[in-house]
N, C-alpha and C. Protein backbone atom coordinates (compact mmCIF):
# COMPACT_ATOMS: atom_id res chain seq x y z
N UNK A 1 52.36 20.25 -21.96
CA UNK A 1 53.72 20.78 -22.03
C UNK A 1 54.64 20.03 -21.08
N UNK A 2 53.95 19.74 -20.35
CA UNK A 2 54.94 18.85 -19.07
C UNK A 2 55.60 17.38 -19.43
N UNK A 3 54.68 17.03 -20.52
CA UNK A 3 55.30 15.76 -20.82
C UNK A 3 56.67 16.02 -22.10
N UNK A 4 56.59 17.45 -22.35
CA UNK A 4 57.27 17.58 -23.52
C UNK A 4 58.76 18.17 -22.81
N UNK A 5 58.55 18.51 -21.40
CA UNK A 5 59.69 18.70 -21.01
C UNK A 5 60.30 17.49 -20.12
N UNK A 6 59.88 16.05 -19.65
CA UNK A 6 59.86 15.00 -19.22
C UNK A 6 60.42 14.72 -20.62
N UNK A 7 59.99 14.36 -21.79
CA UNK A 7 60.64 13.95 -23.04
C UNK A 7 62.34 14.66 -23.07
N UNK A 8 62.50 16.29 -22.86
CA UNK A 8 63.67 16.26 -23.20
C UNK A 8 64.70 16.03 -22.12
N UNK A 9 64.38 16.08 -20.55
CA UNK A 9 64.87 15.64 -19.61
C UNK A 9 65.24 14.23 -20.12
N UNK A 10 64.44 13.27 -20.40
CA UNK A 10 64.98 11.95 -20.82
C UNK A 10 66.24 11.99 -21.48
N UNK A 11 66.20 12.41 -22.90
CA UNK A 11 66.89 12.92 -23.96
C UNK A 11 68.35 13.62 -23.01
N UNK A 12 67.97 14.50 -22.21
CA UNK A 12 69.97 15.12 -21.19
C UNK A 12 69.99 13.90 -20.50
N UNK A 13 69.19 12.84 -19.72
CA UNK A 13 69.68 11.54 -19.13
C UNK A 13 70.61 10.68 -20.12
N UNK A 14 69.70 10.67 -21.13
CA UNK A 14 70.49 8.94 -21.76
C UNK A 14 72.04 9.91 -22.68
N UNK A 15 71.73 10.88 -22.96
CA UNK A 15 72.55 11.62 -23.78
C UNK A 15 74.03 11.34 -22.26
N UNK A 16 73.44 11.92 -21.45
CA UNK A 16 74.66 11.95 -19.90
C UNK A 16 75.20 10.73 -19.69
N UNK A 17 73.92 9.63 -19.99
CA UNK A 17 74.53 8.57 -19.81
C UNK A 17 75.63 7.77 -20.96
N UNK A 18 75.14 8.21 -21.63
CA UNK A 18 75.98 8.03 -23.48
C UNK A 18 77.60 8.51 -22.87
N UNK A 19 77.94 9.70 -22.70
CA UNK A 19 78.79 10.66 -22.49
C UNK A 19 79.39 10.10 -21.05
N UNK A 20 79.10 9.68 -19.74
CA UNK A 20 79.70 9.07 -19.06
C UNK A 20 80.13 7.23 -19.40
N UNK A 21 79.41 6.88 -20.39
CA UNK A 21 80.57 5.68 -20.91
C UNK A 21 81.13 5.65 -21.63
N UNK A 22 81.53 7.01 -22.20
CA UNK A 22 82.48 7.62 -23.08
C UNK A 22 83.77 8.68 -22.22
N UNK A 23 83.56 8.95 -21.28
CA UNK A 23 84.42 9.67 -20.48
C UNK A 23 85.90 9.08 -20.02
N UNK A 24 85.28 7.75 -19.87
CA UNK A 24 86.03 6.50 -18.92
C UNK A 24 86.61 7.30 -18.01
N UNK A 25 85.32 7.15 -17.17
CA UNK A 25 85.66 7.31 -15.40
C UNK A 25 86.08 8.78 -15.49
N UNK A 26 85.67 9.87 -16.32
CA UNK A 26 85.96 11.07 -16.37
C UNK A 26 87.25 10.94 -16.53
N UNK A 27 88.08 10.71 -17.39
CA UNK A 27 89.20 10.96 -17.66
C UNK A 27 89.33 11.40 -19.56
N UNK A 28 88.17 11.76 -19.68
CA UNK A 28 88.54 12.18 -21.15
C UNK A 28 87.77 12.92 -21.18
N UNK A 29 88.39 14.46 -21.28
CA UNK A 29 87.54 15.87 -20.87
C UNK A 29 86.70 16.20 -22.10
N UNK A 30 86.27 15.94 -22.83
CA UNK A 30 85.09 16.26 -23.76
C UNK A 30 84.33 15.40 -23.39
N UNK A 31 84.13 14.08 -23.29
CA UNK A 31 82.98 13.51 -22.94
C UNK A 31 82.50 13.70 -21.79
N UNK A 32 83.54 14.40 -20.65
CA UNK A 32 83.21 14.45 -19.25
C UNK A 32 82.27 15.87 -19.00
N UNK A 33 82.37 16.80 -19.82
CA UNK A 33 82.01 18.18 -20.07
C UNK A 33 80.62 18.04 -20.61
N UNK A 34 80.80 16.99 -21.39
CA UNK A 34 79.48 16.75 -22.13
C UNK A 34 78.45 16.02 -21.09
N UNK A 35 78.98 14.99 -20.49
CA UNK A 35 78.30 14.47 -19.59
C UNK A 35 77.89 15.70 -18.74
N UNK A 36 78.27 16.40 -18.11
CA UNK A 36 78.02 17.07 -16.81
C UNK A 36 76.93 17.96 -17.29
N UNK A 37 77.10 19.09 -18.61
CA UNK A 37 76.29 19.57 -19.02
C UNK A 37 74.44 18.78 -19.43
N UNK A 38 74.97 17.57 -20.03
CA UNK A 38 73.59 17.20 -19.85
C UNK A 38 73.23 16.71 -18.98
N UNK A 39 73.42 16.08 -17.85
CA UNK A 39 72.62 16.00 -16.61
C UNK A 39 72.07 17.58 -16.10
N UNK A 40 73.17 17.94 -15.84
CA UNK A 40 72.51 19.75 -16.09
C UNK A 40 71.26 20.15 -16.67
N UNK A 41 71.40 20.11 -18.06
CA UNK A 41 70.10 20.25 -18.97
C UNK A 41 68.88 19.27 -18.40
N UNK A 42 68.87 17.65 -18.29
CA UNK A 42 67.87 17.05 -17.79
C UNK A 42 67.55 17.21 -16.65
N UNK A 43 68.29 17.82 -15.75
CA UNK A 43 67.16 18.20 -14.35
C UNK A 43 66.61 19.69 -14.68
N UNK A 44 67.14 20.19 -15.15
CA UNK A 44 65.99 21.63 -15.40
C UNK A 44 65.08 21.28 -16.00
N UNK A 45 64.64 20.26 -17.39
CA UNK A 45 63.81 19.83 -17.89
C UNK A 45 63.22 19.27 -16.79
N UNK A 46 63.40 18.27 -16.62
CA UNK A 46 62.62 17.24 -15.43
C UNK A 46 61.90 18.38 -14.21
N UNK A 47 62.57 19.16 -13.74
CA UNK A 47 61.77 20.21 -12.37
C UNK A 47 60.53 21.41 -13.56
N UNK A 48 60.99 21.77 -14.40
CA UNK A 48 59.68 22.18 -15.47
C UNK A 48 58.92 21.20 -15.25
N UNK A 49 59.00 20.10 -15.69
CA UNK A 49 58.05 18.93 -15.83
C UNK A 49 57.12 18.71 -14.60
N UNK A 50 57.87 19.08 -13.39
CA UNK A 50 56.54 18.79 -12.33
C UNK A 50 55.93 19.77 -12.29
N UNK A 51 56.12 20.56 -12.71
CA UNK A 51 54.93 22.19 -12.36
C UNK A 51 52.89 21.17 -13.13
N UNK A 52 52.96 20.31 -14.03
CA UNK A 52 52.70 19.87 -14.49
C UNK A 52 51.91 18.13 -14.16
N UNK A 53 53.49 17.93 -14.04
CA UNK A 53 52.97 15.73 -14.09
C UNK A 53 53.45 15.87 -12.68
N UNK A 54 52.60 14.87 -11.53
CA UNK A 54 53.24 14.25 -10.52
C UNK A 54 54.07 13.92 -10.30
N UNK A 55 54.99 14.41 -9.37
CA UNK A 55 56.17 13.83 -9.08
C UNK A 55 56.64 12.18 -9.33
N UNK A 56 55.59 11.81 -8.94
CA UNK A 56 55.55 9.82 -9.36
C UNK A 56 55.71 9.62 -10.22
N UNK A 57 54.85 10.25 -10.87
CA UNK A 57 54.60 9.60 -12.53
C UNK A 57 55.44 10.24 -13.17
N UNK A 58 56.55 11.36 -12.63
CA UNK A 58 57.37 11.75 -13.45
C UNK A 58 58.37 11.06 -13.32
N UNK A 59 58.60 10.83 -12.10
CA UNK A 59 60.10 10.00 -12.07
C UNK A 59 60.00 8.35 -12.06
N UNK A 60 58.87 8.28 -12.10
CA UNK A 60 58.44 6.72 -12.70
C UNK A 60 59.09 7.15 -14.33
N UNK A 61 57.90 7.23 -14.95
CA UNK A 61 58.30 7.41 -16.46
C UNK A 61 60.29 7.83 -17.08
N UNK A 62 60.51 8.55 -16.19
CA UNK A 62 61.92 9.61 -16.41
C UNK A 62 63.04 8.64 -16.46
N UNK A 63 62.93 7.69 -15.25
CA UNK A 63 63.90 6.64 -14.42
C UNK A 63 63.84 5.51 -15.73
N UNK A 64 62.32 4.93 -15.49
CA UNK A 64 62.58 3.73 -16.20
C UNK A 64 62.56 3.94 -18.15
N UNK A 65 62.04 4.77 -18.32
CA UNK A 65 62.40 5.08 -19.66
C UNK A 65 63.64 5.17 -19.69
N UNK A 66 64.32 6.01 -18.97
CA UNK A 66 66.05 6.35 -19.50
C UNK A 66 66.96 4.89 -19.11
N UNK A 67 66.18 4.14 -18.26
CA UNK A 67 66.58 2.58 -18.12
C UNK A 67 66.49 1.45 -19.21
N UNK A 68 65.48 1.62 -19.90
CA UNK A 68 65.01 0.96 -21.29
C UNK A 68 65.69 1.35 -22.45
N UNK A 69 66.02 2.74 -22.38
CA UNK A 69 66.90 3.75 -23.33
C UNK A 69 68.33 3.40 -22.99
N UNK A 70 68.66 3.45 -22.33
CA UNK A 70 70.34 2.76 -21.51
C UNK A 70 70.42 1.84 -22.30
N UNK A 71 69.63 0.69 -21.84
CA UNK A 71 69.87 -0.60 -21.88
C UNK A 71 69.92 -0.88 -23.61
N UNK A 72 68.99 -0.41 -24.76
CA UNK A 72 68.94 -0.18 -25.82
C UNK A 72 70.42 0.15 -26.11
N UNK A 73 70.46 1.29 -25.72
CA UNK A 73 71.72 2.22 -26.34
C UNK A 73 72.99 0.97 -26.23
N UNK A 74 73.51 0.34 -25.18
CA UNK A 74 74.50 -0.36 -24.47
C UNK A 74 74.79 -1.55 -25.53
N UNK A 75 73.20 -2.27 -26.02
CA UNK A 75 73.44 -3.59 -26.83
C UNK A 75 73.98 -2.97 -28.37
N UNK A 76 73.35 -1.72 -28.91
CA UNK A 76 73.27 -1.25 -30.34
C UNK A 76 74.38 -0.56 -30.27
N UNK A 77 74.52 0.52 -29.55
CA UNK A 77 75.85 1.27 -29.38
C UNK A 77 77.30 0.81 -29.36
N UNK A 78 77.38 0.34 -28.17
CA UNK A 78 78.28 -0.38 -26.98
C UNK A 78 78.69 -2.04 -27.19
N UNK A 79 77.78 -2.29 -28.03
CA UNK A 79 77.80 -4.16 -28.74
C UNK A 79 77.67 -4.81 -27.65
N UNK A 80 77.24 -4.23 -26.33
CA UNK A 80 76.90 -4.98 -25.11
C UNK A 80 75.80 -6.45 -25.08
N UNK A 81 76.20 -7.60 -24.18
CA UNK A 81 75.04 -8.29 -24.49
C UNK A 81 74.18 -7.67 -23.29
N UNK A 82 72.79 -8.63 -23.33
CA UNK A 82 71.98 -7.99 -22.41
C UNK A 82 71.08 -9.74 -22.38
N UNK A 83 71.22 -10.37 -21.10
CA UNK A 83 70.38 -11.72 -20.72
C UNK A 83 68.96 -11.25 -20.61
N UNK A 84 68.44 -12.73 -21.11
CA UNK A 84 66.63 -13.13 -21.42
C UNK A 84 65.67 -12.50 -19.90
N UNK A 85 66.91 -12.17 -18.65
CA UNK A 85 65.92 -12.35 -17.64
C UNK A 85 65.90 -10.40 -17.53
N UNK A 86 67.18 -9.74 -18.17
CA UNK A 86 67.32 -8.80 -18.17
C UNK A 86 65.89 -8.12 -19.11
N UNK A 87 65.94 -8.98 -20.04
CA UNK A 87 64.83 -8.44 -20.77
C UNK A 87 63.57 -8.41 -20.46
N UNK A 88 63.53 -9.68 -19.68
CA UNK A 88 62.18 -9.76 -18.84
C UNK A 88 61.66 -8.50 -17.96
N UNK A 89 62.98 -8.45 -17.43
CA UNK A 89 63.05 -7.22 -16.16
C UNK A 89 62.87 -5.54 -16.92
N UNK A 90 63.59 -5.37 -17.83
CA UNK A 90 62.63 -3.85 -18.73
C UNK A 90 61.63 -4.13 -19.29
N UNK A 91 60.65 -5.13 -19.71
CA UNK A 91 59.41 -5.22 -20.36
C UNK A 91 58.97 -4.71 -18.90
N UNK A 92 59.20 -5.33 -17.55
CA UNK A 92 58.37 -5.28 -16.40
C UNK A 92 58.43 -3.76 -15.80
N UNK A 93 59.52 -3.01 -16.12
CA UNK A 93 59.96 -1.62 -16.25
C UNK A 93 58.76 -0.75 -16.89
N UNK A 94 58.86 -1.18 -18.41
CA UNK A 94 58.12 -0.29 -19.09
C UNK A 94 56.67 -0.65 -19.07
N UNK A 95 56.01 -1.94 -18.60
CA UNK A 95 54.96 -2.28 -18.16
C UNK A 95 54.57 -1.25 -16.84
N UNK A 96 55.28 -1.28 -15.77
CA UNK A 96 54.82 -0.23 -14.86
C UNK A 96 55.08 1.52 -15.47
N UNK A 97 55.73 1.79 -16.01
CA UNK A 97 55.49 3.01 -16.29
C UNK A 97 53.95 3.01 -17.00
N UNK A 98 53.77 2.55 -17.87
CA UNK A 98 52.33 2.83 -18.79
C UNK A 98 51.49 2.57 -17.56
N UNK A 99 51.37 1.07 -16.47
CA UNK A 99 50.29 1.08 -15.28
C UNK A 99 50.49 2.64 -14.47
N UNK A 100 51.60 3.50 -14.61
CA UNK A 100 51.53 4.48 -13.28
C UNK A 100 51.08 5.68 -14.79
N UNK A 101 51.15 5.80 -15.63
CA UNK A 101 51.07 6.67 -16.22
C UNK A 101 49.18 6.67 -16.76
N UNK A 102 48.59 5.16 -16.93
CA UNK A 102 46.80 5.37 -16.93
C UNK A 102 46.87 5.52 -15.77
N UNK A 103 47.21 5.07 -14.53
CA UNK A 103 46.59 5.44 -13.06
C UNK A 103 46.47 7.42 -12.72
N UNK A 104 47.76 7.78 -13.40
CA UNK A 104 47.13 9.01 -13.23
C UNK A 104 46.25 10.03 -14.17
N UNK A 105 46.20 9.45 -15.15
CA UNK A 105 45.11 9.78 -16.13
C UNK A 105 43.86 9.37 -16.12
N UNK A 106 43.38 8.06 -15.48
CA UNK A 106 42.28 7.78 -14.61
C UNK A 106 42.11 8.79 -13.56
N UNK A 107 42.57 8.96 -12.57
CA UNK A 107 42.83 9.64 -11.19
C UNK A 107 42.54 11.39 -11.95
N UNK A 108 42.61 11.78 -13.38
CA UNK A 108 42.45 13.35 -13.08
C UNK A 108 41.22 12.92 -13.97
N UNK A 109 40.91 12.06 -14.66
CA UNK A 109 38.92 12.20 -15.59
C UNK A 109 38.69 11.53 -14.33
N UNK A 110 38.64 11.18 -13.13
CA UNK A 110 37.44 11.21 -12.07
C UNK A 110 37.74 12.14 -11.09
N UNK A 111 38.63 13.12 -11.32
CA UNK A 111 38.40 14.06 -10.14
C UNK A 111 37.54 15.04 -10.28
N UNK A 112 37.39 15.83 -9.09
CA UNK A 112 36.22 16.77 -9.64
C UNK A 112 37.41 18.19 -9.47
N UNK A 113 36.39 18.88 -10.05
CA UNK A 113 37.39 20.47 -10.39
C UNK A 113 37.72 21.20 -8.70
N UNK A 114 38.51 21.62 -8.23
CA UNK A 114 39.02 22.39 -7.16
C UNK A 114 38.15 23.82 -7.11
N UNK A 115 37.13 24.37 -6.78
CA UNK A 115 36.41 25.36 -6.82
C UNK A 115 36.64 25.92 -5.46
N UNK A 116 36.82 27.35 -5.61
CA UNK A 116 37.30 27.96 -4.07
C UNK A 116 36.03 28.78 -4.03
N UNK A 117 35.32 28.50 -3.29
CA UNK A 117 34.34 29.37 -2.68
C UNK A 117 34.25 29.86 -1.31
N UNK A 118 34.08 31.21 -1.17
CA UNK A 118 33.94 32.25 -0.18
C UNK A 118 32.57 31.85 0.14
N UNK A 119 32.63 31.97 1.86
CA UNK A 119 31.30 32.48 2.42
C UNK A 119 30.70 31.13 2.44
């Protein structure tokens, strides 16, 4: 469930971020309303989400996904260009999210179970 609320936290990021380059500089009150509300929405998602995923691996995954998602949105959306070294630099993004995301899925199939025993 934790990753499903990390998914829609993403979803109020890039949506906030959509909506603040539509605001221009908060000066156009529907997009600015919209923006504010979904950052709103993605940190309540995102703090659900740690009851769950590590703080790391949440805001690893959260950050650079909605960075890869940005950057997407900006060229397709926005008709933005985006340079070869830029691209280099989110493959190396979304390369460390997947390394921090097996490290902690390694890290819980070799742990052993937390057993509280009395006495």
């Amino acid at each position: 469930m934790g990753y499903l609320y990390l998914a829609f936290g993403l979803l109020g990021e890039v949506a906030g971020t959509a909506f603040l380059k539509s605001s221009s500089g908060f000066s156009v009150l529907i997009p600015t309303v919209l923006c504010v509300l979904s950052y709103i929405v993605c940190n309540l998602f995102i703090a659900k989400s740690l009851f769950t995923i590590k703080m790391s691996v949440a805001y690893a995954t959260w950050y650079g996904a909605a960075v890869g998602i940005a950057a997407l949105l900006s060229v397709f959306a926005y008709h933005e260009s985006i340079s070869p070294m830029a691209v280099v630099g989110l493959v190396l993004i979304i390369g460390g999210i997947v390394l921090a995301n097996i490290g902690d899925v390694n890290e819980k199939s070799e742990s052993v179970p937390n057993v509280n025993k009395e006495g």
